[in-house]
C-alpha atoms as a PDB file:
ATOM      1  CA  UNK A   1      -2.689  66.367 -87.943  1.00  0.00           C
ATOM      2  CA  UNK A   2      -3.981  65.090 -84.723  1.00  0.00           C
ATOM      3  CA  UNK A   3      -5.218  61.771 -84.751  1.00  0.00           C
ATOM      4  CA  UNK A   4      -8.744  61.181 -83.374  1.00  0.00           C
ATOM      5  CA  UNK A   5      -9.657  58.806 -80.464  1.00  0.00           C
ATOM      6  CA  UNK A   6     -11.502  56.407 -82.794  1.00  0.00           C
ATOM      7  CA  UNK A   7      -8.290  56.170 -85.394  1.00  0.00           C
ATOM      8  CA  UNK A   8      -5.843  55.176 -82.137  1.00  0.00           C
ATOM      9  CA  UNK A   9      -8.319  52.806 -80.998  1.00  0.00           C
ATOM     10  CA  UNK A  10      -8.564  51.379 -84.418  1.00  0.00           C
ATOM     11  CA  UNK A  11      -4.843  51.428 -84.837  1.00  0.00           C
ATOM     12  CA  UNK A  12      -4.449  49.878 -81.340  1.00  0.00           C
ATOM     13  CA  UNK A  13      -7.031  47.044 -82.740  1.00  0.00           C
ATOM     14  CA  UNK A  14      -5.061  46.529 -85.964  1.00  0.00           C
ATOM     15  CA  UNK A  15      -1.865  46.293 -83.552  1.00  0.00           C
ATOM     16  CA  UNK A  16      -4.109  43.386 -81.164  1.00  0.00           C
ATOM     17  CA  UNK A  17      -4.862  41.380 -84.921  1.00  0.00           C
ATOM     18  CA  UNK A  18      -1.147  41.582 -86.311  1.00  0.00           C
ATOM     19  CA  UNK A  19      -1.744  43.770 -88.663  1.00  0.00           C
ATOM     20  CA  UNK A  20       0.986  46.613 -87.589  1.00  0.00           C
ATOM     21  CA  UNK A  21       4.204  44.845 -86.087  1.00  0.00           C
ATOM     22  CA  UNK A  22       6.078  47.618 -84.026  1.00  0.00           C
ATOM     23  CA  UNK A  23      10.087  47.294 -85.586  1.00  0.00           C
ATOM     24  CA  UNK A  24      11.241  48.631 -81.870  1.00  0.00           C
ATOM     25  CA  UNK A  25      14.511  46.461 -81.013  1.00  0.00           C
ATOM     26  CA  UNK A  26      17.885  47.296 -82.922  1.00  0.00           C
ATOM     27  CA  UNK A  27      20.453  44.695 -82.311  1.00  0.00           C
ATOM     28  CA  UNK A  28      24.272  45.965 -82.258  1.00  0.00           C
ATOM     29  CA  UNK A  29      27.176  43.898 -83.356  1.00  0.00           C
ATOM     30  CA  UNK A  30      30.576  45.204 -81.856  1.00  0.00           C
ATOM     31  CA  UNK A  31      33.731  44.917 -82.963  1.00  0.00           C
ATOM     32  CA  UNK A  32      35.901  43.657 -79.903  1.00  0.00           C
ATOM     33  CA  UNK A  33      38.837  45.733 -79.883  1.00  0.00           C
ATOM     34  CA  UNK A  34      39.861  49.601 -78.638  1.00  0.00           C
ATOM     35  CA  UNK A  35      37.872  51.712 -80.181  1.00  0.00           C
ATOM     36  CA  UNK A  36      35.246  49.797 -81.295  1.00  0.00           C
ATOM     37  CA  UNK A  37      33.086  48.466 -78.287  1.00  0.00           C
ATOM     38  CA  UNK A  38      32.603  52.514 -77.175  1.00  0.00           C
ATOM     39  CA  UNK A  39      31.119  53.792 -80.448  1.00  0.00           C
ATOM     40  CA  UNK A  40      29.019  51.247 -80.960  1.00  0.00           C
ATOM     41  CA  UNK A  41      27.335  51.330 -77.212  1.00  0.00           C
ATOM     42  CA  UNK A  42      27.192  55.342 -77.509  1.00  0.00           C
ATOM     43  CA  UNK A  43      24.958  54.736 -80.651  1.00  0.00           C
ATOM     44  CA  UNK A  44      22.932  52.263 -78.716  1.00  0.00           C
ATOM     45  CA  UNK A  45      22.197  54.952 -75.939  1.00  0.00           C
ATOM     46  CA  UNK A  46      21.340  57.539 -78.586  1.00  0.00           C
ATOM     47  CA  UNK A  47      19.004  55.327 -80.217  1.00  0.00           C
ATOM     48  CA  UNK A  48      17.643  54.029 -76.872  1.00  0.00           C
ATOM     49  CA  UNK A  49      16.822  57.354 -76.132  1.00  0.00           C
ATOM     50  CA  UNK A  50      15.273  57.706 -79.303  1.00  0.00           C
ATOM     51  CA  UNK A  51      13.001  54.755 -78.249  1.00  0.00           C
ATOM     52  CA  UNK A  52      14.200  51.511 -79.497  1.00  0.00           C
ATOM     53  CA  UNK A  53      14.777  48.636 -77.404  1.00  0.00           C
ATOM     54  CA  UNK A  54      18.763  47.546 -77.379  1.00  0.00           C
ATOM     55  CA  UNK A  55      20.363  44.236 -77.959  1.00  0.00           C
ATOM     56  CA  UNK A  56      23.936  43.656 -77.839  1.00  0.00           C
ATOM     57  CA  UNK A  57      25.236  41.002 -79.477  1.00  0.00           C
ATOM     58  CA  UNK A  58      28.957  40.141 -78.584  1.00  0.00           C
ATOM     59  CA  UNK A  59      32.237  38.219 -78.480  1.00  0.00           C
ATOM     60  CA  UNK A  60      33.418  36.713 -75.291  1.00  0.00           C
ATOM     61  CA  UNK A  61      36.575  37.599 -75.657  1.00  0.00           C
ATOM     62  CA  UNK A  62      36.529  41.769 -74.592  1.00  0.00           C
ATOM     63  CA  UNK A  63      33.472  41.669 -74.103  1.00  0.00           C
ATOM     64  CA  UNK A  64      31.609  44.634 -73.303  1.00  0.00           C
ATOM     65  CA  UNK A  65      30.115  45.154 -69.376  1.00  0.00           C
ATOM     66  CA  UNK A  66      26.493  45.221 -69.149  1.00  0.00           C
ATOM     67  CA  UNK A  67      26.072  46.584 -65.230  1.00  0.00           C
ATOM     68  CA  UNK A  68      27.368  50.044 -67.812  1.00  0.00           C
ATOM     69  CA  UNK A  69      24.318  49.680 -69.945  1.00  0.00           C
ATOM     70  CA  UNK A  70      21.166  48.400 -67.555  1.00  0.00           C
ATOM     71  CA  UNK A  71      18.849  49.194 -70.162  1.00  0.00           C
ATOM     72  CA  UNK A  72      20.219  47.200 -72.440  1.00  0.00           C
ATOM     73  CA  UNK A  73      20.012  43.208 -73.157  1.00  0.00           C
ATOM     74  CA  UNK A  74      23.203  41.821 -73.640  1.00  0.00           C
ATOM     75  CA  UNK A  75      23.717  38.321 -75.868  1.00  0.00           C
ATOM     76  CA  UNK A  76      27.663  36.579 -75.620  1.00  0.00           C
ATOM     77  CA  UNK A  77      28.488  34.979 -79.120  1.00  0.00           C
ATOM     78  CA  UNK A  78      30.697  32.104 -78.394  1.00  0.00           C
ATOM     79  CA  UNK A  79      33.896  32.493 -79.884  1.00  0.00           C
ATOM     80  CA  UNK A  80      36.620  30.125 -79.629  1.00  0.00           C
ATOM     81  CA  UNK A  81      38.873  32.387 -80.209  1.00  0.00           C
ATOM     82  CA  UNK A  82      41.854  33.591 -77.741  1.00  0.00           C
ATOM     83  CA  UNK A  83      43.276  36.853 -77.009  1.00  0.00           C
ATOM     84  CA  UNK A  84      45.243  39.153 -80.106  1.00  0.00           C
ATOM     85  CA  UNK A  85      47.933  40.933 -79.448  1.00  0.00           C
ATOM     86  CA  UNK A  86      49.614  42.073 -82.096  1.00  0.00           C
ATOM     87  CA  UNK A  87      48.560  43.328 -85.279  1.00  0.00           C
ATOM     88  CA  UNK A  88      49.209  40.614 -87.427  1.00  0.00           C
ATOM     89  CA  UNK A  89      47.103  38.321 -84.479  1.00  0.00           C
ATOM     90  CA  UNK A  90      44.657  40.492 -84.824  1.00  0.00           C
ATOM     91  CA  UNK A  91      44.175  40.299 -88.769  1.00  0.00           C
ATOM     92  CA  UNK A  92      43.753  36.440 -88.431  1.00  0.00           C
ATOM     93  CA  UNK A  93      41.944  36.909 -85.351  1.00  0.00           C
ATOM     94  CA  UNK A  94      39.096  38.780 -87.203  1.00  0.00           C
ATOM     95  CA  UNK A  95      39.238  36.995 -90.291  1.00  0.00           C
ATOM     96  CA  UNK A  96      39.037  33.762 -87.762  1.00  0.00           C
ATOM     97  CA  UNK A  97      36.138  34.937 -86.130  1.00  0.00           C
ATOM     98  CA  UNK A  98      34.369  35.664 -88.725  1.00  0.00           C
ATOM     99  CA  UNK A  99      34.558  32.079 -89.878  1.00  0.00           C
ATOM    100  CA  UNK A 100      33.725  31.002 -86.925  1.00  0.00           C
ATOM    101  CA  UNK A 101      30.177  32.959 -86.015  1.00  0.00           C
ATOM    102  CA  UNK A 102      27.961  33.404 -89.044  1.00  0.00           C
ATOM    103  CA  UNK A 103      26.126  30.110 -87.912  1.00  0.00           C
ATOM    104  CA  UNK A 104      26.098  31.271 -83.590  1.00  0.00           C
ATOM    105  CA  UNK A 105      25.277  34.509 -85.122  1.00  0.00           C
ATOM    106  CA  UNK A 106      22.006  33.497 -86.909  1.00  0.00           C
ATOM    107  CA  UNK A 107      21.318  31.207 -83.635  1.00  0.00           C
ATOM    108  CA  UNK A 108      21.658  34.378 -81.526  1.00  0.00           C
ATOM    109  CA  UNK A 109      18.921  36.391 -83.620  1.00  0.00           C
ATOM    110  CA  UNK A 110      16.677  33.670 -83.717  1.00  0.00           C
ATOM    111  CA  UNK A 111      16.409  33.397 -80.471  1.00  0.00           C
ATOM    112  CA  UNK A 112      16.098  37.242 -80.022  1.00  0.00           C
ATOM    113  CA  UNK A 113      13.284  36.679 -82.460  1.00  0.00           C
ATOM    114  CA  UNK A 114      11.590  34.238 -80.610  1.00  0.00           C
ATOM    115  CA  UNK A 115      11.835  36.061 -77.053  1.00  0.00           C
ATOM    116  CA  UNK A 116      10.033  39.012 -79.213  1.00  0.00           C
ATOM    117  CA  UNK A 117       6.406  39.783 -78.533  1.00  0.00           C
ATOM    118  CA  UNK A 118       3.988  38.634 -81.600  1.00  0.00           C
ATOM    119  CA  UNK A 119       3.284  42.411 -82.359  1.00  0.00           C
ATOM    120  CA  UNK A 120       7.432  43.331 -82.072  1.00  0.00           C
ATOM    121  CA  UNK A 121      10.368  43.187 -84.464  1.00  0.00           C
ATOM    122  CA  UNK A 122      13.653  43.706 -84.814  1.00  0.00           C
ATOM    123  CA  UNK A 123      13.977  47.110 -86.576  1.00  0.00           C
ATOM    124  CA  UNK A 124      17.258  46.269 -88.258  1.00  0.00           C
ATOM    125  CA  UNK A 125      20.947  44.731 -86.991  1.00  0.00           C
ATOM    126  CA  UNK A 126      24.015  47.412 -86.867  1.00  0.00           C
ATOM    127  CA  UNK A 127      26.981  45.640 -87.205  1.00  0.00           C
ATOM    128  CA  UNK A 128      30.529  46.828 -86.857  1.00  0.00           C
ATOM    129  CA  UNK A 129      32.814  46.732 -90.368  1.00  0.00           C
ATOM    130  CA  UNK A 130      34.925  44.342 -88.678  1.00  0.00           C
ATOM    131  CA  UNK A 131      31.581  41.644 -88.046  1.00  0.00           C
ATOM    132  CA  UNK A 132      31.210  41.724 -91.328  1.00  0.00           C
ATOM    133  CA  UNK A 133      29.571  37.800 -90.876  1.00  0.00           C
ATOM    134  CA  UNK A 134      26.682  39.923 -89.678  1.00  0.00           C
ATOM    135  CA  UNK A 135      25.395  41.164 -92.805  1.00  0.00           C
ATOM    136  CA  UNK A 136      25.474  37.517 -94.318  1.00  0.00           C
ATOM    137  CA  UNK A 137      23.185  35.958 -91.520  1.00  0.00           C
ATOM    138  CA  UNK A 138      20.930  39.227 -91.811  1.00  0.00           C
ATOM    139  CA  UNK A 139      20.514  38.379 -95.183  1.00  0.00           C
ATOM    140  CA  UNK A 140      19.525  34.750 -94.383  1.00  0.00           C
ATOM    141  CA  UNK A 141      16.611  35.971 -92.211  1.00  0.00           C
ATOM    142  CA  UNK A 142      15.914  39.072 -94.540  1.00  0.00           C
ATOM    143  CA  UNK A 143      16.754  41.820 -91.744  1.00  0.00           C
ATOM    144  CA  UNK A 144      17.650  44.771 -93.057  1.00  0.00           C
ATOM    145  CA  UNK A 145      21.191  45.716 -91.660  1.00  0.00           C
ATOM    146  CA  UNK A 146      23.570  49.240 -91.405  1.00  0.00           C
ATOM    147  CA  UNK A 147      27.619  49.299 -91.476  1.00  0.00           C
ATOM    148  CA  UNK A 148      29.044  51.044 -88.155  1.00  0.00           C
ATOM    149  CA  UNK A 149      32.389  52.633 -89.819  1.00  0.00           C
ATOM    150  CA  UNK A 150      34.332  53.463 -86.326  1.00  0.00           C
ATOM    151  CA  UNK A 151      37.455  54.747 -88.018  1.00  0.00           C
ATOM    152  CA  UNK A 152      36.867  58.545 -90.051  1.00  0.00           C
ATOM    153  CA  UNK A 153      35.547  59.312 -93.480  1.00  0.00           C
ATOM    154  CA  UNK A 154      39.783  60.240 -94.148  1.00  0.00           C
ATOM    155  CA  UNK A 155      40.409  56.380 -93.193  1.00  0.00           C
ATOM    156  CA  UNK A 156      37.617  54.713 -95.253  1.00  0.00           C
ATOM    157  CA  UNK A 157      38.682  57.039 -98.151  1.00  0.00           C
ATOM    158  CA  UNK A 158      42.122  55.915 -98.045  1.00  0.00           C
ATOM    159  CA  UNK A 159      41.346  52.572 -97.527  1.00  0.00           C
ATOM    160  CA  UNK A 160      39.340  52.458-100.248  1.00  0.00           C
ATOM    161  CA  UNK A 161      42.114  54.005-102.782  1.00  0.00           C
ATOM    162  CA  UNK A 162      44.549  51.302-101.778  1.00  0.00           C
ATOM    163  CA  UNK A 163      42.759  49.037-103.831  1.00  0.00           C
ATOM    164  CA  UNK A 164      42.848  51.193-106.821  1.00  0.00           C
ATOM    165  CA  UNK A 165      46.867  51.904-106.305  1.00  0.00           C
ATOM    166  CA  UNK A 166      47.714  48.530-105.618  1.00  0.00           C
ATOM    167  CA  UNK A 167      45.921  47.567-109.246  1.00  0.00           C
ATOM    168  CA  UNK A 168      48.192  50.524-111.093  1.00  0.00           C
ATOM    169  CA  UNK A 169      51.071  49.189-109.646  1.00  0.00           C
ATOM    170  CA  UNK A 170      51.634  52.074-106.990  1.00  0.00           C
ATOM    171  CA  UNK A 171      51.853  49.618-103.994  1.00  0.00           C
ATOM    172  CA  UNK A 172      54.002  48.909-102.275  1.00  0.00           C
ATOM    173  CA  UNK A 173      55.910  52.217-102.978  1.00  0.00           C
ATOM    174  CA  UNK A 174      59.622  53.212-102.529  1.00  0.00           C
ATOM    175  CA  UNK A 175      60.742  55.142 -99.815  1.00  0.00           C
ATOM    176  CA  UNK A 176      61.806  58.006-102.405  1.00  0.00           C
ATOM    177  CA  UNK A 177      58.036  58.511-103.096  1.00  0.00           C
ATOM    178  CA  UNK A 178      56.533  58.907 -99.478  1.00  0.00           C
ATOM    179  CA  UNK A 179      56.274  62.400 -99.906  1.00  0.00           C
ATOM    180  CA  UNK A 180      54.689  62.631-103.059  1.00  0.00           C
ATOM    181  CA  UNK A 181      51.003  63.608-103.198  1.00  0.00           C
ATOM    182  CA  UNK A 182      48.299  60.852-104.230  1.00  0.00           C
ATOM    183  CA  UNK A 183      46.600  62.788-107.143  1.00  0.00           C
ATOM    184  CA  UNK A 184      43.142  60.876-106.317  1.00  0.00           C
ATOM    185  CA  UNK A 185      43.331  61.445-102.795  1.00  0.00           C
ATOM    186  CA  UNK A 186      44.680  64.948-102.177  1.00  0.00           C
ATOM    187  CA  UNK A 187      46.496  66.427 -99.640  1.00  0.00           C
ATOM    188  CA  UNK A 188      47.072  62.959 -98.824  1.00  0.00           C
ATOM    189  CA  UNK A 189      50.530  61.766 -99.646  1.00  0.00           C
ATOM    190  CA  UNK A 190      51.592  57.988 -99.985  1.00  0.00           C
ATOM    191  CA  UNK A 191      53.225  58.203 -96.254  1.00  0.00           C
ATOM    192  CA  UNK A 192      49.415  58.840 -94.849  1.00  0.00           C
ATOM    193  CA  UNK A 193      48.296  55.531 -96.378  1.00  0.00           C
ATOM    194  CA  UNK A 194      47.345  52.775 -93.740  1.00  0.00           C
ATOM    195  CA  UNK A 195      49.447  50.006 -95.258  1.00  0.00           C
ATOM    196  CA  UNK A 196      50.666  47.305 -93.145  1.00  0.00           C
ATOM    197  CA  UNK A 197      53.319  44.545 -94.608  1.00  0.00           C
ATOM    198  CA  UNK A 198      51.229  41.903 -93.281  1.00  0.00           C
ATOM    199  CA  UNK A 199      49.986  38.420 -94.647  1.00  0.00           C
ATOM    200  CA  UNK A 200      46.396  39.121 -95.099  1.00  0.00           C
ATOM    201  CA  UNK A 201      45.682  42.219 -94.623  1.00  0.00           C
ATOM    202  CA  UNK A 202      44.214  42.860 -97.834  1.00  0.00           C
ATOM    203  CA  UNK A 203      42.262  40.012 -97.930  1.00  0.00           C
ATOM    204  CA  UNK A 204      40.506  41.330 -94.281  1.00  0.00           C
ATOM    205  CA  UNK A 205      39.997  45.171 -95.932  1.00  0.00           C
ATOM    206  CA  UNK A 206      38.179  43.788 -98.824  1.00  0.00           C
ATOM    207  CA  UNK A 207      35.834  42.203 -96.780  1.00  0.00           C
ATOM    208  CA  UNK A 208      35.315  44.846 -94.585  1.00  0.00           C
ATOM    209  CA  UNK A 209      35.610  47.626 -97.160  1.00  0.00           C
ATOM    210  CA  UNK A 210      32.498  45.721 -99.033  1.00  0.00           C
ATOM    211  CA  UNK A 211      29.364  46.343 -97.816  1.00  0.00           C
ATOM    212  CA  UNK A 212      27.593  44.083 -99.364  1.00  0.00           C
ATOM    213  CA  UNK A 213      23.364  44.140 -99.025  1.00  0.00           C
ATOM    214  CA  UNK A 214      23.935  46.498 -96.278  1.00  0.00           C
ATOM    215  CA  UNK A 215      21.199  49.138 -95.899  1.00  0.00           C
ATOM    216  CA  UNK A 216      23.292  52.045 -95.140  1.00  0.00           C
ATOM    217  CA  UNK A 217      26.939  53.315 -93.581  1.00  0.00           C
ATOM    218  CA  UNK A 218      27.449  55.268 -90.539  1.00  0.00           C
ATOM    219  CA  UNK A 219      30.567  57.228 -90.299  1.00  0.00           C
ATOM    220  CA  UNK A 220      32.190  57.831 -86.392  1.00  0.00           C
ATOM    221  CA  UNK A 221      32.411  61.661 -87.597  1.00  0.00           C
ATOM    222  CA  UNK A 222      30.974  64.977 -87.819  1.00  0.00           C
ATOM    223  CA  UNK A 223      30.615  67.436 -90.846  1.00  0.00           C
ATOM    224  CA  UNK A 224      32.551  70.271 -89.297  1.00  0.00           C
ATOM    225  CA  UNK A 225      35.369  68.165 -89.263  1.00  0.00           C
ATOM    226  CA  UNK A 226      35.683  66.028 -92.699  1.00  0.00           C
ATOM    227  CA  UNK A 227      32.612  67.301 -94.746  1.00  0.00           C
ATOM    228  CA  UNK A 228      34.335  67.933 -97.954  1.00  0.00           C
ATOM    229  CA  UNK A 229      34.877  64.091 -97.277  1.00  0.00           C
ATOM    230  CA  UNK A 230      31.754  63.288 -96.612  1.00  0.00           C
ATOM    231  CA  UNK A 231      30.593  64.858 -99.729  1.00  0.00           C
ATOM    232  CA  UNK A 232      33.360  63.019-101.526  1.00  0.00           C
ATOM    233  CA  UNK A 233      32.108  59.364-100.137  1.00  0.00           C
ATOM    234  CA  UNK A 234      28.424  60.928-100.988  1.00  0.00           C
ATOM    235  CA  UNK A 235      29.561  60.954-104.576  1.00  0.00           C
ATOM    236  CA  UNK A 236      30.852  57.888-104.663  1.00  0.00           C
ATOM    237  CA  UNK A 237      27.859  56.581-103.110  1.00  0.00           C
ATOM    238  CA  UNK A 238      25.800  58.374-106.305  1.00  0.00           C
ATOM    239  CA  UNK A 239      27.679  57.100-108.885  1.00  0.00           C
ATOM    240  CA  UNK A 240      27.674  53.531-107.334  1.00  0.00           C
ATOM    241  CA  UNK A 241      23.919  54.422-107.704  1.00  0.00           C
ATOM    242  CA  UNK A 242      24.103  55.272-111.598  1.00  0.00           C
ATOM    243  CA  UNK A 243      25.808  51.962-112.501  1.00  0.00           C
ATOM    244  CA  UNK A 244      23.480  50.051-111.128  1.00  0.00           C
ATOM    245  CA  UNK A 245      25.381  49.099-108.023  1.00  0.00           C
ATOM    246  CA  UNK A 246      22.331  50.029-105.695  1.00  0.00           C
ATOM    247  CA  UNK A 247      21.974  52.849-103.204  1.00  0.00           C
ATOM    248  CA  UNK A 248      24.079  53.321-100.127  1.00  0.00           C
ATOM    249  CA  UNK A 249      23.137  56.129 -97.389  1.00  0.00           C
ATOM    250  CA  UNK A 250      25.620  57.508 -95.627  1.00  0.00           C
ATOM    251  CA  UNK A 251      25.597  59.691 -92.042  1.00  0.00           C
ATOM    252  CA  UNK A 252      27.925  60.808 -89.651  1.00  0.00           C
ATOM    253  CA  UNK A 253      26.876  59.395 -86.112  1.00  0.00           C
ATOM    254  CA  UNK A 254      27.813  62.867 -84.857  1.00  0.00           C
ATOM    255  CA  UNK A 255      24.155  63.981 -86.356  1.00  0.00           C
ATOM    256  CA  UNK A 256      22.137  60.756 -85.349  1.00  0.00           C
ATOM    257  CA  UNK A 257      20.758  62.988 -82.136  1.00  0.00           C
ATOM    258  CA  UNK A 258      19.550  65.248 -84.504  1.00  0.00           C
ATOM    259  CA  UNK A 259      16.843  63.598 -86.232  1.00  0.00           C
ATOM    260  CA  UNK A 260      18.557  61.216 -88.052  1.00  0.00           C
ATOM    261  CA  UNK A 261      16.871  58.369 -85.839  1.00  0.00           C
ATOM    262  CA  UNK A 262      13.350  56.990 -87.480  1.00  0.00           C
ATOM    263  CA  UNK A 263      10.823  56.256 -85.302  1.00  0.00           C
ATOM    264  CA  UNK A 264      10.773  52.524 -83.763  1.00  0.00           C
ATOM    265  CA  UNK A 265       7.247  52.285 -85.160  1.00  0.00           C
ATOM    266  CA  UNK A 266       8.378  52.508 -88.754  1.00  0.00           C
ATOM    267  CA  UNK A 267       9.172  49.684 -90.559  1.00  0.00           C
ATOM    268  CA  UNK A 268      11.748  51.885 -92.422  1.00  0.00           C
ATOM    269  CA  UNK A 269      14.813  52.298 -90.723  1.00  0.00           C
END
């Protein structure tokens, strides 16, 4: 229904006393490594385009190059971290860094807060898995947030089952069983499994893998390539829902162009 001029200029008046606060800036958290930064800034144009105001919140280190975005504002997170090279650097590197920037974090979005106008907001923070201190200083200011997944729903899946073999005693396996199908995770076999020998490592995919108070999960994907696994995380999702353990949306980014973007004047993102 068509709204008439005296309900806009009584919205637009409710708007001038504070009594509608426009939720129109979304502020991204990349991860800084290969195949992070790019998904993360190609969400940022769709949603710009869907008419929220961008922030970018990032590491010095790789840090992302704003003459690529114009339209975007662009906030370094001082890190006192140095370069990672290998993986095992790059385990403690993100486990380090996430020690590190909770506290500059929460600085950073307070200070995005205060630059806001009085009738803005920020609409909610997107931060990738890896910046998982993201969610905690979200929480601390009671911003709604949203996980960025950049690997595929196949990755997540597996990730998530190493967990559950590790506790049966499946992990680490012998060579004579790397061909052997994973019952839970099928066609997979236990040679497709992204384990790496390295100190750590599952102590950095637990914290990533949890999501915590997050709002929601966004897959780097599209359902004509993994939606039988799509519907298989869905169901996970639904039964997390049934025991009480809260309820987790989940979308490929591949549809976010396609009406999966609210409007920046709803608070409900």
């Amino acid at each position: 229904m068509r709204k008439t001029l005296g309900a806009c200029e009584r919205e637009a008046e409710m708007e001038k006393q504070g009594n509608i606060k426009r939720l129109n800036r979304v502020v991204l958290v990349p991860g800084p490594f290969q195949g992070h930064i790019n998904p993360m800034l190609q969400l940022g144009t769709i949603l710009h385009t869907n008419g929220f105001s961008i922030t970018v919140v990032h590491t010095q280190y790789n840090s992302p190059k704003p003459s690529s975005h114009p339209d975007f504002s662009f906030l370094p997170l001082p890190d006192t971290s140095s370069s990672a090279a290998t993986i095992g650097e790059i385990i403690h590197f993100t486990l380090q860094l996430n020690t590190d920037c909770k506290a500059r974090f929460q600085e950073c979005l307070a200070e995005v807060m205060r630059q806001l106008g009085p009738y803005d907001g920020i609409a909610c923070i997107i931060y990738d898995q890896l910046m998982y201190f993201s969610e905690a200083a979200a929480k601390d200011l009671k911003l709604p947030c949203i996980v960025l997944r950049t690997g595929s729903a196949a990755t997540s899946l597996a990730r998530d089952a190493l967990f559950q073999l590790k506790a049966e005693g499946h992990t680490p396996f012998p060579e004579s069983k790397s061909n052997d199908p994973i019952l839970e995770l099928y066609p997979f076999k236990f040679k497709d499994l992204p384990i790496l020998e390295k100190e750590n490592f599952l102590q950095l995919l637990s914290k990533t893998n949890n999501i915590r108070t997050s709002s929601a999960i966004i897959y780097d994907t599209v359902d004509c390539l993994e939606n039988s696994l799509l519907a298989k995380i869905q169901e996970q999702s639904q039964r997390g829902k049934k025991n009480g353990e809260g309820r987790k949306e989940m979308s490929p980014a591949g549809g976010a162009g396609t009406g999966a973007v609210p409007s920046p004047h709803k608070p409900d993102v």
